[in-house]
PDB file of N, CA and C in Angstrom:
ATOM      1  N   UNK A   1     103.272  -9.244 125.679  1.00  0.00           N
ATOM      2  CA  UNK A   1     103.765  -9.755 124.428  1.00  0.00           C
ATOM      3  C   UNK A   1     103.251 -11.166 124.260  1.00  0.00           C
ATOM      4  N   UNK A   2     103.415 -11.533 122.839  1.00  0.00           N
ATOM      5  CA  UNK A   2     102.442 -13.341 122.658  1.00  0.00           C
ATOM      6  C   UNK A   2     103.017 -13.564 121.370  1.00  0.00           C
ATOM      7  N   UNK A   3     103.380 -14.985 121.352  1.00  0.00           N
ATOM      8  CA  UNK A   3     103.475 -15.362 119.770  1.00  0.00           C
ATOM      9  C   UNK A   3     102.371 -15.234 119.143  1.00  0.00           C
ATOM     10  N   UNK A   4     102.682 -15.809 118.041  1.00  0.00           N
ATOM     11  CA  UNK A   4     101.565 -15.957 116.559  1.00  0.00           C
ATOM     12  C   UNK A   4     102.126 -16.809 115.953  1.00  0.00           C
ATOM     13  N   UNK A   5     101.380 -17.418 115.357  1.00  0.00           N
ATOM     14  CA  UNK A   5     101.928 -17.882 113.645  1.00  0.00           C
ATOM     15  C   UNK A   5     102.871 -19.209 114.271  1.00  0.00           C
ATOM     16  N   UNK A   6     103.035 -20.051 112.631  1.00  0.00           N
ATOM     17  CA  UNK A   6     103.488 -21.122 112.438  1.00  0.00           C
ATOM     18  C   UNK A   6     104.674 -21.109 113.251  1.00  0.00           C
ATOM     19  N   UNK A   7     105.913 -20.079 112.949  1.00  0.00           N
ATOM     20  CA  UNK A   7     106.784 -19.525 113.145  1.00  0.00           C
ATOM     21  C   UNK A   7     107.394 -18.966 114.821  1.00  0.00           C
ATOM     22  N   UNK A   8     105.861 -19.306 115.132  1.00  0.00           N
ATOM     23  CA  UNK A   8     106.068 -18.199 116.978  1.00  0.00           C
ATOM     24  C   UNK A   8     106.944 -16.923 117.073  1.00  0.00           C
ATOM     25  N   UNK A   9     106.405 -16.220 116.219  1.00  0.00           N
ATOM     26  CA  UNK A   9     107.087 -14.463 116.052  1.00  0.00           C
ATOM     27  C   UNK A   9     106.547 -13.477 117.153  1.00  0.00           C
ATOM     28  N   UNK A  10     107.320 -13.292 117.914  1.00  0.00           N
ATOM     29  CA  UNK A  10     106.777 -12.462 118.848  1.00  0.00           C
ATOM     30  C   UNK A  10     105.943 -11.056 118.594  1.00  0.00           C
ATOM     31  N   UNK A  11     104.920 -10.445 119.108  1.00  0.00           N
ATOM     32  CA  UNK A  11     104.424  -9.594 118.749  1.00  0.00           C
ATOM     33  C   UNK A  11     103.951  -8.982 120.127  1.00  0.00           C
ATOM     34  N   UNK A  12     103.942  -7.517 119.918  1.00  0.00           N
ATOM     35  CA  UNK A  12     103.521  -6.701 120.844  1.00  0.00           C
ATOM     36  C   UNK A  12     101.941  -6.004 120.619  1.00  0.00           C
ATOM     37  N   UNK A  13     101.135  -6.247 122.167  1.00  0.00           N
ATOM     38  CA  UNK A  13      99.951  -6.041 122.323  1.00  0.00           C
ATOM     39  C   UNK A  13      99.917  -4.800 122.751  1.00  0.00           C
ATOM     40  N   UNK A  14      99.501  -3.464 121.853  1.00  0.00           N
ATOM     41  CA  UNK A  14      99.605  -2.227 122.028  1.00  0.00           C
ATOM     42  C   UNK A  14      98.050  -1.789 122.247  1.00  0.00           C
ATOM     43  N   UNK A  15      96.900  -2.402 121.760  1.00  0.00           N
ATOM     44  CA  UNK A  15      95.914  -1.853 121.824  1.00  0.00           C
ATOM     45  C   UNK A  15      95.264  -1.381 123.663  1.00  0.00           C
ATOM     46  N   UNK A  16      94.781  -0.654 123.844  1.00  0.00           N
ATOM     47  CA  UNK A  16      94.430  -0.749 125.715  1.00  0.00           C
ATOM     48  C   UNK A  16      93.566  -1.319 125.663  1.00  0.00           C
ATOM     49  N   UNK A  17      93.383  -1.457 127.772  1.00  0.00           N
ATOM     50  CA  UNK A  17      92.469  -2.578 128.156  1.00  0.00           C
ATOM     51  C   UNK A  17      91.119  -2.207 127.719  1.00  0.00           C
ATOM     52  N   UNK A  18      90.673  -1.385 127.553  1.00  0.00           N
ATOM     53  CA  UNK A  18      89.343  -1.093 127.534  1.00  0.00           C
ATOM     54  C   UNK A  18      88.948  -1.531 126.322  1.00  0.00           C
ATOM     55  N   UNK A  19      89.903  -1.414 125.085  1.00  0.00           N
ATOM     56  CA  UNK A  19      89.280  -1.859 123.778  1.00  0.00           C
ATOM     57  C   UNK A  19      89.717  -3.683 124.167  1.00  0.00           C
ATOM     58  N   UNK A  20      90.533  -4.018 124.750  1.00  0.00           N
ATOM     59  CA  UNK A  20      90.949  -5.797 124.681  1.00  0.00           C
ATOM     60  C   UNK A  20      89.763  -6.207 125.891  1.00  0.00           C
ATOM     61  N   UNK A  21      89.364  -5.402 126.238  1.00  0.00           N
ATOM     62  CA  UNK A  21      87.611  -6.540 126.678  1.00  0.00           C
ATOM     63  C   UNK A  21      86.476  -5.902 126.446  1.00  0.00           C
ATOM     64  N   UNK A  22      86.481  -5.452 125.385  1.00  0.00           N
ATOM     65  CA  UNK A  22      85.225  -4.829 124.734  1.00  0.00           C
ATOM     66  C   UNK A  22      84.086  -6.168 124.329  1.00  0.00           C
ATOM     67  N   UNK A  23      84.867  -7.133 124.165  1.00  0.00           N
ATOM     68  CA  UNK A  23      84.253  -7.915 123.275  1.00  0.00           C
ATOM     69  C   UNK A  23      84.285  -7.971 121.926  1.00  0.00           C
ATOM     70  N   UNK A  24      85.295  -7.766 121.303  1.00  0.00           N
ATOM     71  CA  UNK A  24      85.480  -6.980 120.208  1.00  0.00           C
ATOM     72  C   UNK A  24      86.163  -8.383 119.500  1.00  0.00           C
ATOM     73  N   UNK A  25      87.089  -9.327 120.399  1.00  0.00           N
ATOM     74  CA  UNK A  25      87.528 -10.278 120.124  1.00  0.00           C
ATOM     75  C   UNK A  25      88.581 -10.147 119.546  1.00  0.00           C
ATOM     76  N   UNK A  26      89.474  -8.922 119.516  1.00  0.00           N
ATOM     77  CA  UNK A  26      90.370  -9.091 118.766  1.00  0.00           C
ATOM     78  C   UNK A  26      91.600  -7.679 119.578  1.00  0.00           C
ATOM     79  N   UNK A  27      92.847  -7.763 119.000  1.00  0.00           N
ATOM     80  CA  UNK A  27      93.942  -6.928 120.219  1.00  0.00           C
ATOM     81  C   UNK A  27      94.861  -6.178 118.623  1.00  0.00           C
ATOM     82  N   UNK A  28      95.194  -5.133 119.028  1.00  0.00           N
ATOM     83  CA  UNK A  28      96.118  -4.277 118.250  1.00  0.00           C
ATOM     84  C   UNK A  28      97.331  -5.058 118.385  1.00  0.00           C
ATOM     85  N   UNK A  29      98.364  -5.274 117.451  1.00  0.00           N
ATOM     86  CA  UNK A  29      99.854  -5.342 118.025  1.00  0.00           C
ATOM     87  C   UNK A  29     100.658  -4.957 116.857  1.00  0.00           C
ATOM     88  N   UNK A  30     102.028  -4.897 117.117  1.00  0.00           N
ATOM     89  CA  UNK A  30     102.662  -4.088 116.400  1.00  0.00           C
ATOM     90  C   UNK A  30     104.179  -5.789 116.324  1.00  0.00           C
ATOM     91  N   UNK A  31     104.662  -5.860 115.347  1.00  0.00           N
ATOM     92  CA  UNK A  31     105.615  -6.755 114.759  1.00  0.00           C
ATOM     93  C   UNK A  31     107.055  -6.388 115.844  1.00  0.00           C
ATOM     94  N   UNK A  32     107.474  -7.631 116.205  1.00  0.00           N
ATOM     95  CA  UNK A  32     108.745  -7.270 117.244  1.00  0.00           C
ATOM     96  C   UNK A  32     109.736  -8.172 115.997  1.00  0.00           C
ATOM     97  N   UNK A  33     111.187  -7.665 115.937  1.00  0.00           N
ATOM     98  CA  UNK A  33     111.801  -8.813 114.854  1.00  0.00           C
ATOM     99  C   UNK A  33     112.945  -8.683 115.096  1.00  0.00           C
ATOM    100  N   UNK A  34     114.190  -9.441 114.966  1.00  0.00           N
ATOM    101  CA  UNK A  34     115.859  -9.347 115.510  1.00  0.00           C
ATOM    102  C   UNK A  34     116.429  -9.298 114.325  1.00  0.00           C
ATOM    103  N   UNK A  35     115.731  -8.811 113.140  1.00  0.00           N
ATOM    104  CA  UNK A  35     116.933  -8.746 112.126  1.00  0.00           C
ATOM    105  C   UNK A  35     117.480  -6.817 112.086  1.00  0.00           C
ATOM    106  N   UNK A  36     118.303  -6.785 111.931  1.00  0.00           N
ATOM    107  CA  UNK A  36     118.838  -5.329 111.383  1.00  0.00           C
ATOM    108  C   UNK A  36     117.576  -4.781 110.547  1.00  0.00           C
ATOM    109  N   UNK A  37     117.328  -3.343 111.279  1.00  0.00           N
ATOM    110  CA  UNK A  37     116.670  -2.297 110.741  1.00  0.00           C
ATOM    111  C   UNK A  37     117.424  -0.794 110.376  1.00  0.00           C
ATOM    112  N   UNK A  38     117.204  -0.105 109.508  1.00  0.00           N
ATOM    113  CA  UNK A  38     117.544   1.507 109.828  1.00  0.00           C
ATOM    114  C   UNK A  38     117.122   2.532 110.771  1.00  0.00           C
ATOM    115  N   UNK A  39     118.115   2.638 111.230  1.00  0.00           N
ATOM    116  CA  UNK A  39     117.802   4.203 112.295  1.00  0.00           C
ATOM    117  C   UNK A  39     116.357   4.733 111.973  1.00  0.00           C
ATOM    118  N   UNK A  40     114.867   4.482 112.453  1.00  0.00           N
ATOM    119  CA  UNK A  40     113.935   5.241 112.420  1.00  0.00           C
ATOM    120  C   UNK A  40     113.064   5.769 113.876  1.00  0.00           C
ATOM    121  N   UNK A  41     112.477   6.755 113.998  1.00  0.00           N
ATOM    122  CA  UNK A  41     111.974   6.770 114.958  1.00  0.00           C
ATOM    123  C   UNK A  41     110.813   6.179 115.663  1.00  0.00           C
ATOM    124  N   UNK A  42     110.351   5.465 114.299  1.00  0.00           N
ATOM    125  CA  UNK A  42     109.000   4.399 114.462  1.00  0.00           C
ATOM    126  C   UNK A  42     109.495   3.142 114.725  1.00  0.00           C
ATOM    127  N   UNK A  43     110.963   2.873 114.903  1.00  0.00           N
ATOM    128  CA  UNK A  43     111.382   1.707 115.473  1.00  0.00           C
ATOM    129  C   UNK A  43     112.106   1.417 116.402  1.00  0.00           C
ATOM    130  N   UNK A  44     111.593   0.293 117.484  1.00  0.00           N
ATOM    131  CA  UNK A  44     112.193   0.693 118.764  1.00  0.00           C
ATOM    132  C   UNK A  44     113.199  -0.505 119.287  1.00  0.00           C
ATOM    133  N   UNK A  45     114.601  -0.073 119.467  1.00  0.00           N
ATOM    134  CA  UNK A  45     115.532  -0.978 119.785  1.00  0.00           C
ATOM    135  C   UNK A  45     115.081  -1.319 121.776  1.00  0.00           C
ATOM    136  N   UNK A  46     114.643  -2.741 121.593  1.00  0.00           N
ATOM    137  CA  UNK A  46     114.451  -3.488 123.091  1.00  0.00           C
ATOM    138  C   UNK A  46     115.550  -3.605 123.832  1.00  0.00           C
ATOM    139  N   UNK A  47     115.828  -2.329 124.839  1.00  0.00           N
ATOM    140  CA  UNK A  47     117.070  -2.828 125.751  1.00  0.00           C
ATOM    141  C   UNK A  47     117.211  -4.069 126.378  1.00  0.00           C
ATOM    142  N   UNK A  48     118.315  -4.076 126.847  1.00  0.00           N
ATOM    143  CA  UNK A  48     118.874  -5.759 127.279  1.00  0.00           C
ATOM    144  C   UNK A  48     118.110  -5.913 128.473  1.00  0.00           C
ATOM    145  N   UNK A  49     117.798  -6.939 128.938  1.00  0.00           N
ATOM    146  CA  UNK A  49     116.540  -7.079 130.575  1.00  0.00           C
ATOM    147  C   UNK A  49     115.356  -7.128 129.465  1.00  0.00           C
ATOM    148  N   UNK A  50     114.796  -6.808 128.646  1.00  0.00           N
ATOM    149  CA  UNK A  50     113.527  -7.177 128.199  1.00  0.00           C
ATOM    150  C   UNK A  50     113.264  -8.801 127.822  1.00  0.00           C
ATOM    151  N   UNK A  51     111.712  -9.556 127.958  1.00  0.00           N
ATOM    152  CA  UNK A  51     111.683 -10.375 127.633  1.00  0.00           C
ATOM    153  C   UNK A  51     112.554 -11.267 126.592  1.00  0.00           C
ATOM    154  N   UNK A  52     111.778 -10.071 125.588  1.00  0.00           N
ATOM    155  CA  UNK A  52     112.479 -10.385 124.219  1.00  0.00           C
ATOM    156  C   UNK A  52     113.662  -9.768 123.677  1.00  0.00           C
ATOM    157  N   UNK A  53     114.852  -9.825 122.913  1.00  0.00           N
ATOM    158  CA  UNK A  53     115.422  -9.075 122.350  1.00  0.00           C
ATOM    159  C   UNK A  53     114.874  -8.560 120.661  1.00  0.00           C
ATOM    160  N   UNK A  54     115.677  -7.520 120.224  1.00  0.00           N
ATOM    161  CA  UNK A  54     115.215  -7.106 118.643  1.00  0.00           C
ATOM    162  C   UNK A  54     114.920  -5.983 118.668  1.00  0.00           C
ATOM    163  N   UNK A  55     113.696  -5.536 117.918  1.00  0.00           N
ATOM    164  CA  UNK A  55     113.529  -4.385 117.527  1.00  0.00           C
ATOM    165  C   UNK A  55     111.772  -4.455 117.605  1.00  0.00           C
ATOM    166  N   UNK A  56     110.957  -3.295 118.309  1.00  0.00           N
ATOM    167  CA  UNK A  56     109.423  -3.227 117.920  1.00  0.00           C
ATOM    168  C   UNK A  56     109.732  -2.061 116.957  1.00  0.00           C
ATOM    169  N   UNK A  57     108.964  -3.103 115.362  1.00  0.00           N
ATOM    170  CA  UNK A  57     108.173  -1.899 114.408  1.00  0.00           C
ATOM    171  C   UNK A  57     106.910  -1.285 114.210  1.00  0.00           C
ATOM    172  N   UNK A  58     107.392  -0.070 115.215  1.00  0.00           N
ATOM    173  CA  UNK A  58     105.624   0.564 115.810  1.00  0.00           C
ATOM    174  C   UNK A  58     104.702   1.048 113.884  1.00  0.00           C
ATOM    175  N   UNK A  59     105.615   0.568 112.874  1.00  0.00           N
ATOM    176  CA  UNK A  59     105.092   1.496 112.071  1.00  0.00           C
ATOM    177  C   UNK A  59     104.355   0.108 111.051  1.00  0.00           C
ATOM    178  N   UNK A  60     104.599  -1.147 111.669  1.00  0.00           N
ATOM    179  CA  UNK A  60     103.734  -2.617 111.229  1.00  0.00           C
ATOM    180  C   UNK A  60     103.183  -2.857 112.278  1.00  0.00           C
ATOM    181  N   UNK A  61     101.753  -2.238 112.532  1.00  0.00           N
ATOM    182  CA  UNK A  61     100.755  -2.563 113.063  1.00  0.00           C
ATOM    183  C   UNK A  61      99.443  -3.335 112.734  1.00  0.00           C
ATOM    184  N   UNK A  62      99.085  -4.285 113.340  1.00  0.00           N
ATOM    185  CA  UNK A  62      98.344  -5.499 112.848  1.00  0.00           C
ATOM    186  C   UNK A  62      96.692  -5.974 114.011  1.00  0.00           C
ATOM    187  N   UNK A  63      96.083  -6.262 113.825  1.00  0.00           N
ATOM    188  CA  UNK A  63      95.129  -6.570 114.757  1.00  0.00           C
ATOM    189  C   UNK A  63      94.958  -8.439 114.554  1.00  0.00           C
ATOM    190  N   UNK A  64      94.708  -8.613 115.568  1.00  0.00           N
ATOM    191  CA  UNK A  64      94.680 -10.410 116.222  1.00  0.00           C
ATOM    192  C   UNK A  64      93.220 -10.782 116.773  1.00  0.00           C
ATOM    193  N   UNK A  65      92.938 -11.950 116.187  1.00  0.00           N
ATOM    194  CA  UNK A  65      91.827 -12.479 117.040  1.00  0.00           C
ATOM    195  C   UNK A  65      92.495 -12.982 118.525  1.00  0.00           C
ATOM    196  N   UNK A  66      91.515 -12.788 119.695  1.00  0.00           N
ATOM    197  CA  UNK A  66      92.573 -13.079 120.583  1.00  0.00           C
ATOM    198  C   UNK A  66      92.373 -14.889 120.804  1.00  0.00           C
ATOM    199  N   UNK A  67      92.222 -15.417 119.808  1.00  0.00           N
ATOM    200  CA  UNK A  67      92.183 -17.069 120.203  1.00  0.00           C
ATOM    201  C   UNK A  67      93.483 -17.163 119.432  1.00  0.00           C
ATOM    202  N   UNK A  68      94.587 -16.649 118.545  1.00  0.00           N
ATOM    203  CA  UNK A  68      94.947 -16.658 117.472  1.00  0.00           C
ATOM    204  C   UNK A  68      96.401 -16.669 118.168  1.00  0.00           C
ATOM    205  N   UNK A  69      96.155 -15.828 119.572  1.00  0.00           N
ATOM    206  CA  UNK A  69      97.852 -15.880 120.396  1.00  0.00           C
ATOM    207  C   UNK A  69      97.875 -17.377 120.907  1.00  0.00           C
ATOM    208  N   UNK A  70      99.527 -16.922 120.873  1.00  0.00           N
ATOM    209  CA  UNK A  70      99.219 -19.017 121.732  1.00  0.00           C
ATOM    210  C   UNK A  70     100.142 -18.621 122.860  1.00  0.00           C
ATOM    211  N   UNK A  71     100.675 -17.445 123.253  1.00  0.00           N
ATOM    212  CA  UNK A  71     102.005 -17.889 124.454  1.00  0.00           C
ATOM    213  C   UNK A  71     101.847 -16.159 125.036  1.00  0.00           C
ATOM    214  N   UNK A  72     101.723 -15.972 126.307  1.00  0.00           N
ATOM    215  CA  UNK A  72     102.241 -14.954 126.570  1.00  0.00           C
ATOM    216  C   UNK A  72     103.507 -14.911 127.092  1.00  0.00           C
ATOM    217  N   UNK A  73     104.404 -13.819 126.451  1.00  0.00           N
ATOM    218  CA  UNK A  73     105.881 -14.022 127.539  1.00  0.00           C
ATOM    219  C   UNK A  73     106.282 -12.970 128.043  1.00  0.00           C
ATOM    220  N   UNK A  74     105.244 -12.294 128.723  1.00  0.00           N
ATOM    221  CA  UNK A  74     105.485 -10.877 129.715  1.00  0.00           C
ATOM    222  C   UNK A  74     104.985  -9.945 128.876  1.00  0.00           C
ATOM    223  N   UNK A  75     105.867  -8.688 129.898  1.00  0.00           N
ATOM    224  CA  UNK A  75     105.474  -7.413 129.489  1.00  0.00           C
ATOM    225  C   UNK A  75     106.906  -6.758 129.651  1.00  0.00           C
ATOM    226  N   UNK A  76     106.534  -5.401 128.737  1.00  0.00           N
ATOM    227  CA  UNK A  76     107.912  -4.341 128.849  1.00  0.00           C
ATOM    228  C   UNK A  76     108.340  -3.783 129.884  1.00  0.00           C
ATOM    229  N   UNK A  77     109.010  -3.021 130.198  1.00  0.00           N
ATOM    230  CA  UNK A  77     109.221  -1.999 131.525  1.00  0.00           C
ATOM    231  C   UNK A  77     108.261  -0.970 130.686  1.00  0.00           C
ATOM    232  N   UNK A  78     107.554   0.018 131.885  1.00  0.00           N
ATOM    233  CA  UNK A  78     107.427   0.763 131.719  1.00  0.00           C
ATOM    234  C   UNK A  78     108.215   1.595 130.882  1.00  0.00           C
ATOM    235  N   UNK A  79     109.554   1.959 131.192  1.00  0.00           N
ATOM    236  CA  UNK A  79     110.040   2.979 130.205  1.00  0.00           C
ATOM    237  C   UNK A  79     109.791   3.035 128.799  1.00  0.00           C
ATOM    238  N   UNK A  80     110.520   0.852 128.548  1.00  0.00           N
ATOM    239  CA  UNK A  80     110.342   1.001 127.119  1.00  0.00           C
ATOM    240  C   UNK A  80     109.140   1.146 126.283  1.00  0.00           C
ATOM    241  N   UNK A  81     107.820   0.793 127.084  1.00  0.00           N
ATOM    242  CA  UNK A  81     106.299   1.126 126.865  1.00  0.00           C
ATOM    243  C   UNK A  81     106.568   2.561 126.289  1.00  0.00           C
ATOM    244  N   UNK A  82     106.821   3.406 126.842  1.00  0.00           N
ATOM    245  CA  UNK A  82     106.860   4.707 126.810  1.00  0.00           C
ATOM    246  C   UNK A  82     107.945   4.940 125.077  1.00  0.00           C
ATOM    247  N   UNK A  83     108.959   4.343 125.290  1.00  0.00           N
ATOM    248  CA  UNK A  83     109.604   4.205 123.707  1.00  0.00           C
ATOM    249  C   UNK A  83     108.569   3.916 122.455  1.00  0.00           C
ATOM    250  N   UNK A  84     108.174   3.090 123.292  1.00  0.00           N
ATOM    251  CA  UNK A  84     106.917   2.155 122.019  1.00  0.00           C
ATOM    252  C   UNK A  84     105.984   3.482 121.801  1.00  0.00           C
ATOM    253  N   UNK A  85     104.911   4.088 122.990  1.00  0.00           N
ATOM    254  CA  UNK A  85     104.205   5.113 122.649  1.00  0.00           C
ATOM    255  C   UNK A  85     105.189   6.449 121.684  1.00  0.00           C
ATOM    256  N   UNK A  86     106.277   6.766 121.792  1.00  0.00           N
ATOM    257  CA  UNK A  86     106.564   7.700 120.905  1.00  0.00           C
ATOM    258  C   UNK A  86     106.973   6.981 119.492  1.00  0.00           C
ATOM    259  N   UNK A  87     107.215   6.214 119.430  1.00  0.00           N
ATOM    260  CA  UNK A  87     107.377   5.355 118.198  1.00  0.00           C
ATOM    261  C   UNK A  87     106.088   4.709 117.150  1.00  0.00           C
ATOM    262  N   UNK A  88     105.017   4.685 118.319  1.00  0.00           N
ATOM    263  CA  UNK A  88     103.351   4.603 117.587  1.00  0.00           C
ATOM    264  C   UNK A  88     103.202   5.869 117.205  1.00  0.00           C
ATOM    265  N   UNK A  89     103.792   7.140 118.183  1.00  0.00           N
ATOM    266  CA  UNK A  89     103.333   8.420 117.688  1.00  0.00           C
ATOM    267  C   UNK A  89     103.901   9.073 116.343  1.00  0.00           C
ATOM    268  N   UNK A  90     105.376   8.544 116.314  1.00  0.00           N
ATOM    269  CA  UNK A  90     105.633   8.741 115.115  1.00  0.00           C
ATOM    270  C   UNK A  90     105.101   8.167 113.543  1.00  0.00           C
ATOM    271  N   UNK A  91     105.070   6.708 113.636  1.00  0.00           N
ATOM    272  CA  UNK A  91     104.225   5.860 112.698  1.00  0.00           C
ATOM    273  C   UNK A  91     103.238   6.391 112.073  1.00  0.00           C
ATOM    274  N   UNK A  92     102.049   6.867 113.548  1.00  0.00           N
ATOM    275  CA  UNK A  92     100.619   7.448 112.983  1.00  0.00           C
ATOM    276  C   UNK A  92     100.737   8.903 112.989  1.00  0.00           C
ATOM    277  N   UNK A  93     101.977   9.928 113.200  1.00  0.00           N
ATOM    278  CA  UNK A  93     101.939  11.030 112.802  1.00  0.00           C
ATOM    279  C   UNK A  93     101.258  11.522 113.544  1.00  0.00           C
ATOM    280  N   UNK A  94     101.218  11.227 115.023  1.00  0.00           N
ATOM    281  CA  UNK A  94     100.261  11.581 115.689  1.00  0.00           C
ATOM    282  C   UNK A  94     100.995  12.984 117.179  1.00  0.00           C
ATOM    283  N   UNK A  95     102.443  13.568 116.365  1.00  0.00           N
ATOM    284  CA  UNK A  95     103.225  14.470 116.603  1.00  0.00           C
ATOM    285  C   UNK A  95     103.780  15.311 116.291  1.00  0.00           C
TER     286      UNK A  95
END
C-alpha cells in the first residue's frame, strides 16, 4: 500500500510484480477510503490488524507513475489479498 496525492489517500498496489518492473513506469491500484459504503461485492471491508483501516474499492481502479507514490505503509495479509482478488473479480466481471 502507498499514499498519493496532496491529501496522502491511501491506495492499494494490485497490479503484479512482473508488470511493476517491466519498465513500464507505472503500478495498477485500486482506491482504499473510511467513509461508509453499500454492501457490494467489489468492496472490501479491511479487517482490524490491517495497516490501514476502511474499505478497498476494487471497482475504482487507477494506474500510478511509480515516482508519484510517496510512502509505503505495508502490505495486507494474505487472506485479505485474497478478499481483494474476489472483489477485482467481481468489478471486472471476471466470474
Amino acid at each position: 500500500m502507498a499514499t498519493l496525492g496532496e491529501h496522502r489517500k491511501p491506495w492499494l498496489v494490485v497490479s503484479n510484480n512482473a508488470r511493476n518492473r517491466s519498465g513500464l513506469g507505472t503500478v495498477l491500484g485500486v482506491r482504499i477510503t473510511t467513509s461508509p459504503k453499500p454492501p457490494l461485492d467489489s468492496i472490501v471491508e479491511l479487517p482490524h490488524g490491517e495497516p490501514v483501516a476502511g474499505r478497498v474499492l476494487c471497482d475504482d481502479i487507477t494506474y500510478f507513475y511509480v515516482d508519484e507514490l510517496e510512502e509505503l505503509i505495508g502490505a495486507l495479509t494474505p487472506s485479505t489479498m485474497m478478499l481483494v482478488d474476489n472483489g477485482l473479480r467481481t468489478a471486472l466481471a471476471l466470474r
